[in-house]
Each structure stands twice: as structure tokens, then as C-alpha cells.
C-alpha atoms as a PDB file:
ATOM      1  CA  UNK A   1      37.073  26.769 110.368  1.00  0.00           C
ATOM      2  CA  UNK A   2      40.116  27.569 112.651  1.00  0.00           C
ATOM      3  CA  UNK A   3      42.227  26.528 110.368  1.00  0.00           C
ATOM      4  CA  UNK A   4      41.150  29.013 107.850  1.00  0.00           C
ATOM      5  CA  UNK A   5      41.163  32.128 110.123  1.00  0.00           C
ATOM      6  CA  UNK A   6      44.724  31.202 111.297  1.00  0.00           C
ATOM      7  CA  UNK A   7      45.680  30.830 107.855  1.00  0.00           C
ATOM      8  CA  UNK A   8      43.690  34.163 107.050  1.00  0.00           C
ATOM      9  CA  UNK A   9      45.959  36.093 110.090  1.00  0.00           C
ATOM     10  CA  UNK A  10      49.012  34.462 108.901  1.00  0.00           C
ATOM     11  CA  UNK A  11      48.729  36.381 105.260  1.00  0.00           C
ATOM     12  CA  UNK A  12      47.692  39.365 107.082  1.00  0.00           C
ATOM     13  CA  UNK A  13      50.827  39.176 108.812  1.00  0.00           C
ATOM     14  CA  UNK A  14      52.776  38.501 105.816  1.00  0.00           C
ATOM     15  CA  UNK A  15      51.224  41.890 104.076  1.00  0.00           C
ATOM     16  CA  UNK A  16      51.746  43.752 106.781  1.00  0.00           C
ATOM     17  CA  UNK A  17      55.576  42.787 106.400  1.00  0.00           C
ATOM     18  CA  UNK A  18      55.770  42.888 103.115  1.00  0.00           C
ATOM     19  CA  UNK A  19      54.286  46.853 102.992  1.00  0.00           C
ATOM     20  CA  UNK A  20      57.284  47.071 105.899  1.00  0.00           C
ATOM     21  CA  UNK A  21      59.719  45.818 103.859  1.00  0.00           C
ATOM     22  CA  UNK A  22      58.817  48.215 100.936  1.00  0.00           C
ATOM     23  CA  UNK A  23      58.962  51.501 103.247  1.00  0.00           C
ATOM     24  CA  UNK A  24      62.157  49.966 104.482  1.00  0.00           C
ATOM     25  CA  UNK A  25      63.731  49.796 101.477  1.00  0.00           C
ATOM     26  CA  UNK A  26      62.178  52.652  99.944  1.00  0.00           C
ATOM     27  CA  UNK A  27      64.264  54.191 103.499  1.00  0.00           C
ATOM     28  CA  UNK A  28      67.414  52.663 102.451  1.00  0.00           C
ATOM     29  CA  UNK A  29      67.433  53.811  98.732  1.00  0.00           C
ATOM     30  CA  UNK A  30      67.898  57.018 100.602  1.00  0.00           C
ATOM     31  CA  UNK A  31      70.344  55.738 103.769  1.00  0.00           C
ATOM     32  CA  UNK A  32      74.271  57.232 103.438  1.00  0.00           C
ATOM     33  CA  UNK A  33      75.564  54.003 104.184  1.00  0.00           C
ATOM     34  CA  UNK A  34      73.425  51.754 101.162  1.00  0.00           C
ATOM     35  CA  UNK A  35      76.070  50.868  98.438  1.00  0.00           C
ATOM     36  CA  UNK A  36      75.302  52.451  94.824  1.00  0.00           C
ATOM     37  CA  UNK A  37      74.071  49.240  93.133  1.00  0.00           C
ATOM     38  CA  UNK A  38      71.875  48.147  96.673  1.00  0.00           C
ATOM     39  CA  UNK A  39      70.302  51.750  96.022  1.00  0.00           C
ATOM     40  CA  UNK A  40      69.486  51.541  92.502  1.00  0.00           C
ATOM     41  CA  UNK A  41      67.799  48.572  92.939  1.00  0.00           C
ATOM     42  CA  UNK A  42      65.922  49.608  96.313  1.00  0.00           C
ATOM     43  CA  UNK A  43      64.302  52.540  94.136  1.00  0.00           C
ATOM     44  CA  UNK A  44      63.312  50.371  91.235  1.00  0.00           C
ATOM     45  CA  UNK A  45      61.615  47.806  93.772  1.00  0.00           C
ATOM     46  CA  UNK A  46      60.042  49.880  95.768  1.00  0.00           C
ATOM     47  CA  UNK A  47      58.966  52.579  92.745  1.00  0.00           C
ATOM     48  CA  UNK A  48      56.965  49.172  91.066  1.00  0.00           C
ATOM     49  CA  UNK A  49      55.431  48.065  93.998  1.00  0.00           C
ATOM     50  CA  UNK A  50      54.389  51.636  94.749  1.00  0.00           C
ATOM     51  CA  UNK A  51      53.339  52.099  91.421  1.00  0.00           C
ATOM     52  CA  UNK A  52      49.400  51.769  89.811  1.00  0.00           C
ATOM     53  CA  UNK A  53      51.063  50.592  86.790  1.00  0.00           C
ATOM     54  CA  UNK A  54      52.435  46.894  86.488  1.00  0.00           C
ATOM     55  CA  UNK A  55      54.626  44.977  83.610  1.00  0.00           C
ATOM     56  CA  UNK A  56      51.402  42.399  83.899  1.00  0.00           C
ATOM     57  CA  UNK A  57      47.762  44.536  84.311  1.00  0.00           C
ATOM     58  CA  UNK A  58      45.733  42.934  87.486  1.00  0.00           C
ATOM     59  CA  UNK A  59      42.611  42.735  84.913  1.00  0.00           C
ATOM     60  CA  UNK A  60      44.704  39.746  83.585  1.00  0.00           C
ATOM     61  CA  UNK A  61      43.211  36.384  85.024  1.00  0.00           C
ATOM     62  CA  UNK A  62      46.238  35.175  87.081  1.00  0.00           C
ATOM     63  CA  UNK A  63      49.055  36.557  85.433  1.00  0.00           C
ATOM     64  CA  UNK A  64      47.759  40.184  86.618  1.00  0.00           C
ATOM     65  CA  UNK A  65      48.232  39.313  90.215  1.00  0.00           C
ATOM     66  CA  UNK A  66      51.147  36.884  89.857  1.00  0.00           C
ATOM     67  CA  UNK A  67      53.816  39.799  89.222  1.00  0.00           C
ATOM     68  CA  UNK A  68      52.099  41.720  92.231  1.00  0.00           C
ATOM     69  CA  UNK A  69      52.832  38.446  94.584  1.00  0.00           C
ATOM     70  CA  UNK A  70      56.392  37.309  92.219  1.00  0.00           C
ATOM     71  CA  UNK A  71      57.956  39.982  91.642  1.00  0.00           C
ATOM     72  CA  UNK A  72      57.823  42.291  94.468  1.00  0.00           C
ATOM     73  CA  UNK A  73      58.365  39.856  96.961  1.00  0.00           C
ATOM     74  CA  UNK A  74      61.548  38.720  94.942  1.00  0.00           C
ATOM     75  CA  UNK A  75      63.021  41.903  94.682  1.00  0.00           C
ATOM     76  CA  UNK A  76      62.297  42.826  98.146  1.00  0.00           C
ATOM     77  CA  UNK A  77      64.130  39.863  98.960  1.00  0.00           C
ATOM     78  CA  UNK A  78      67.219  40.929  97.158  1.00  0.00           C
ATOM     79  CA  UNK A  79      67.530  44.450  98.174  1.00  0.00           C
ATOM     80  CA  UNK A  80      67.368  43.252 101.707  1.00  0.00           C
ATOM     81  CA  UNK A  81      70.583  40.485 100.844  1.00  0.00           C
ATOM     82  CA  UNK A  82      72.257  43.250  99.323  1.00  0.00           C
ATOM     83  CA  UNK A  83      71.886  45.592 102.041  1.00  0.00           C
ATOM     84  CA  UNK A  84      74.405  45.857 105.344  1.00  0.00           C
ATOM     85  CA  UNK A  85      72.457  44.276 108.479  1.00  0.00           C
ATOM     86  CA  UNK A  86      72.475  47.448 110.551  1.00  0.00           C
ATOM     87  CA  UNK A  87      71.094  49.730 107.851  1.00  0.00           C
ATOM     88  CA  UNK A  88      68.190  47.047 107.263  1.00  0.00           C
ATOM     89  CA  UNK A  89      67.416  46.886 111.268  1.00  0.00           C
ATOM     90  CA  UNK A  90      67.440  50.454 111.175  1.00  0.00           C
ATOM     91  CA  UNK A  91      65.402  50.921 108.223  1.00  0.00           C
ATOM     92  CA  UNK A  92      62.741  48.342 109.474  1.00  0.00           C
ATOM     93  CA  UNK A  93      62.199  49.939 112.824  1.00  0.00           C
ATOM     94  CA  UNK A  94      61.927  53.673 111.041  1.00  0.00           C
ATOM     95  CA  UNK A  95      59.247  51.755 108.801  1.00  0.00           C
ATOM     96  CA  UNK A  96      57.476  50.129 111.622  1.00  0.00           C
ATOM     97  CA  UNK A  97      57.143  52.993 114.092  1.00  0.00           C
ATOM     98  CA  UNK A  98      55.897  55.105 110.854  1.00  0.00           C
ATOM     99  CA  UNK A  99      53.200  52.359 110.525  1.00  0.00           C
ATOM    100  CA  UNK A 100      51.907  52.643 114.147  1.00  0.00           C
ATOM    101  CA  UNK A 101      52.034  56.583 114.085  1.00  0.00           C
ATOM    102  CA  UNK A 102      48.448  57.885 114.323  1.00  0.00           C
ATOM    103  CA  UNK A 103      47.405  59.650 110.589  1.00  0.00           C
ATOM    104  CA  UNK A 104      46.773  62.901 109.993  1.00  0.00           C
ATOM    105  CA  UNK A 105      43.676  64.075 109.273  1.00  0.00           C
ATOM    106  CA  UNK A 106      45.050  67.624 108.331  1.00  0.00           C
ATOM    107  CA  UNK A 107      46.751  65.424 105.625  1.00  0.00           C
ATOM    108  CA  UNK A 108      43.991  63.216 104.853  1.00  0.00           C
ATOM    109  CA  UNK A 109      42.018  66.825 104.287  1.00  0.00           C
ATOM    110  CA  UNK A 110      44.888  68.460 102.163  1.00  0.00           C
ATOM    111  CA  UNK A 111      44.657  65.416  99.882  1.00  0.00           C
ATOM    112  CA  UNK A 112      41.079  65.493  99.650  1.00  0.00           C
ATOM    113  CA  UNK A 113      41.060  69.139  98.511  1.00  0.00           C
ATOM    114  CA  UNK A 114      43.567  68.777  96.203  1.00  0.00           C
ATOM    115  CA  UNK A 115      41.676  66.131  94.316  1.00  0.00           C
ATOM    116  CA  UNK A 116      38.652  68.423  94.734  1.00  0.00           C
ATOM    117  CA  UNK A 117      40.541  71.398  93.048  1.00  0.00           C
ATOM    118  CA  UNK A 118      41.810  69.338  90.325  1.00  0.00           C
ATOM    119  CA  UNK A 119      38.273  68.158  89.381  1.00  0.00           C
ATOM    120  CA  UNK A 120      36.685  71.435  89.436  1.00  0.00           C
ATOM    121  CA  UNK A 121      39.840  72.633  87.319  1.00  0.00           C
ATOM    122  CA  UNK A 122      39.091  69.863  84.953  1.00  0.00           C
ATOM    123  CA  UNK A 123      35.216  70.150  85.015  1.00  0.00           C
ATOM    124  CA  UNK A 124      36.213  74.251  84.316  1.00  0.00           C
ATOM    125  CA  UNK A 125      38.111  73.610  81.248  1.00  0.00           C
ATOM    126  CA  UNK A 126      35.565  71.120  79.824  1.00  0.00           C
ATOM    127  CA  UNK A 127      32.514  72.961  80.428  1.00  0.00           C
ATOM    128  CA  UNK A 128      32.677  75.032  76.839  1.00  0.00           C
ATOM    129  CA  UNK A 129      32.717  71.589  75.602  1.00  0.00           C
ATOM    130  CA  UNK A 130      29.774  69.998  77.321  1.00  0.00           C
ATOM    131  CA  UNK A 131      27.735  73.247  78.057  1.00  0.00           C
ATOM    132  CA  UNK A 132      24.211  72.810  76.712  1.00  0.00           C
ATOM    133  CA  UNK A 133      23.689  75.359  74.010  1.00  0.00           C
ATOM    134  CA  UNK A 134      20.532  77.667  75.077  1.00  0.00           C
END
């Protein structure tokens, strides 16, 4: 029993790092001090694992998850090699203190509204096209 909730904490840990790692270098694509190439590959990493869509779709038995825990973790792995230590610490700490900062709920409420507004404009333009004739 132990044994599986320290096991359990341990890949909680390693998620939490590995959503780190992806603001990190999602930070560094954008740090003065990156090289080109280090860049170019930060934003392509960190677009895909940002991004709903995958080269593999999750609804895939196995294969739908392995690029999720392959590939991102790979090429996390290589932007970090790539990068200079000091831009990497610096990155890391911006990413970690960003995790820890309290959310906004103005934000949280901005979002929601949006989504809101864009269903009602949807629901709008498709109501001469589901409107009950009477």
C-alpha cells in the first residue's frame, strides 16, 4: 500500500516538473541569450505539448498516450542540453514562481465569458437553421 502512494507522489512530482520544464522552455524560446537553433526547437516542443492536437490521437490504445509520455519528455530533454546553464536556471525559477502565484479569478471570469459570447454567437447564427417553423 505504501509503496503505491510513494510511487503515486513520485509521478506527481515528475508532472509537476515536466509542466515546469515546458513553461521553462516555452520562457527560453523567448530569452535574448537562447541560440537560434535552441529557440526553434524550444517553440516546436513546447507548441506540441501545449497543443490539443498530437502526431498519435490519445483515443489510440497505447500509442495515443505513448507520444504524450515519448516525445515530449524527449524533446524537453534536448532543448534543455542545448540551452546555456544560466538561461535554463533562470528560466526554471521564472516557471516555478509563476506556478506558485495565486490565479486570477478576474482571468478565470474573462475566459469564462468569452466562451459564453462565442456560444451565444454561434447559437445566433444557427438559430435560422434550427428554429422550429410556426
Amino acid at each position: 500500500m505504501f509503496d503505491r502512494v510513494k510511487h503515486l507522489a513520485q509521478v506527481k512530482q515528475w508532472a509537476r516538473a515536466l509542466k515546469r520544464d515546458v513553461h521553462a522552455i516555452w520562457l527560453a524560446a523567448r530569452h535574448p541569450r537562447t541560440p537560434r537553433g535552441a529557440k526553434l526547437l524550444a517553440l516546436a516542443v513546447a507548441a506540441y505539448a501545449l497543443s490539443p492536437i498530437d502526431l498519435i490521437p490519445d483515443f489510440i490504445p497505447v500509442l495515443g498516450y505513448l507520444d504524450d509520455l515519448l516525445v515530449v519528455p524527449l524533446g524537453i530533454l534536448v532543448v534543455t542540453r542545448m540551452l546555456p546553464a544560466d538561461v535554463l536556471a533562470e528560466c526554471r525559477a521564472a516557471a516555478e514562481a509563476a506556478g506558485r502565484r495565486p490565479r486570477s479569478l478576474a482571468g478565470a471570469a474573462a475566459i469564462v465569458l468569452l466562451w459564453l459570447a462565442a456560444v451565444g454567437l454561434l447559437a445566433w447564427w444557427l438559430w435560422p437553421y434550427v428554429a422550429l417553423p410556426g
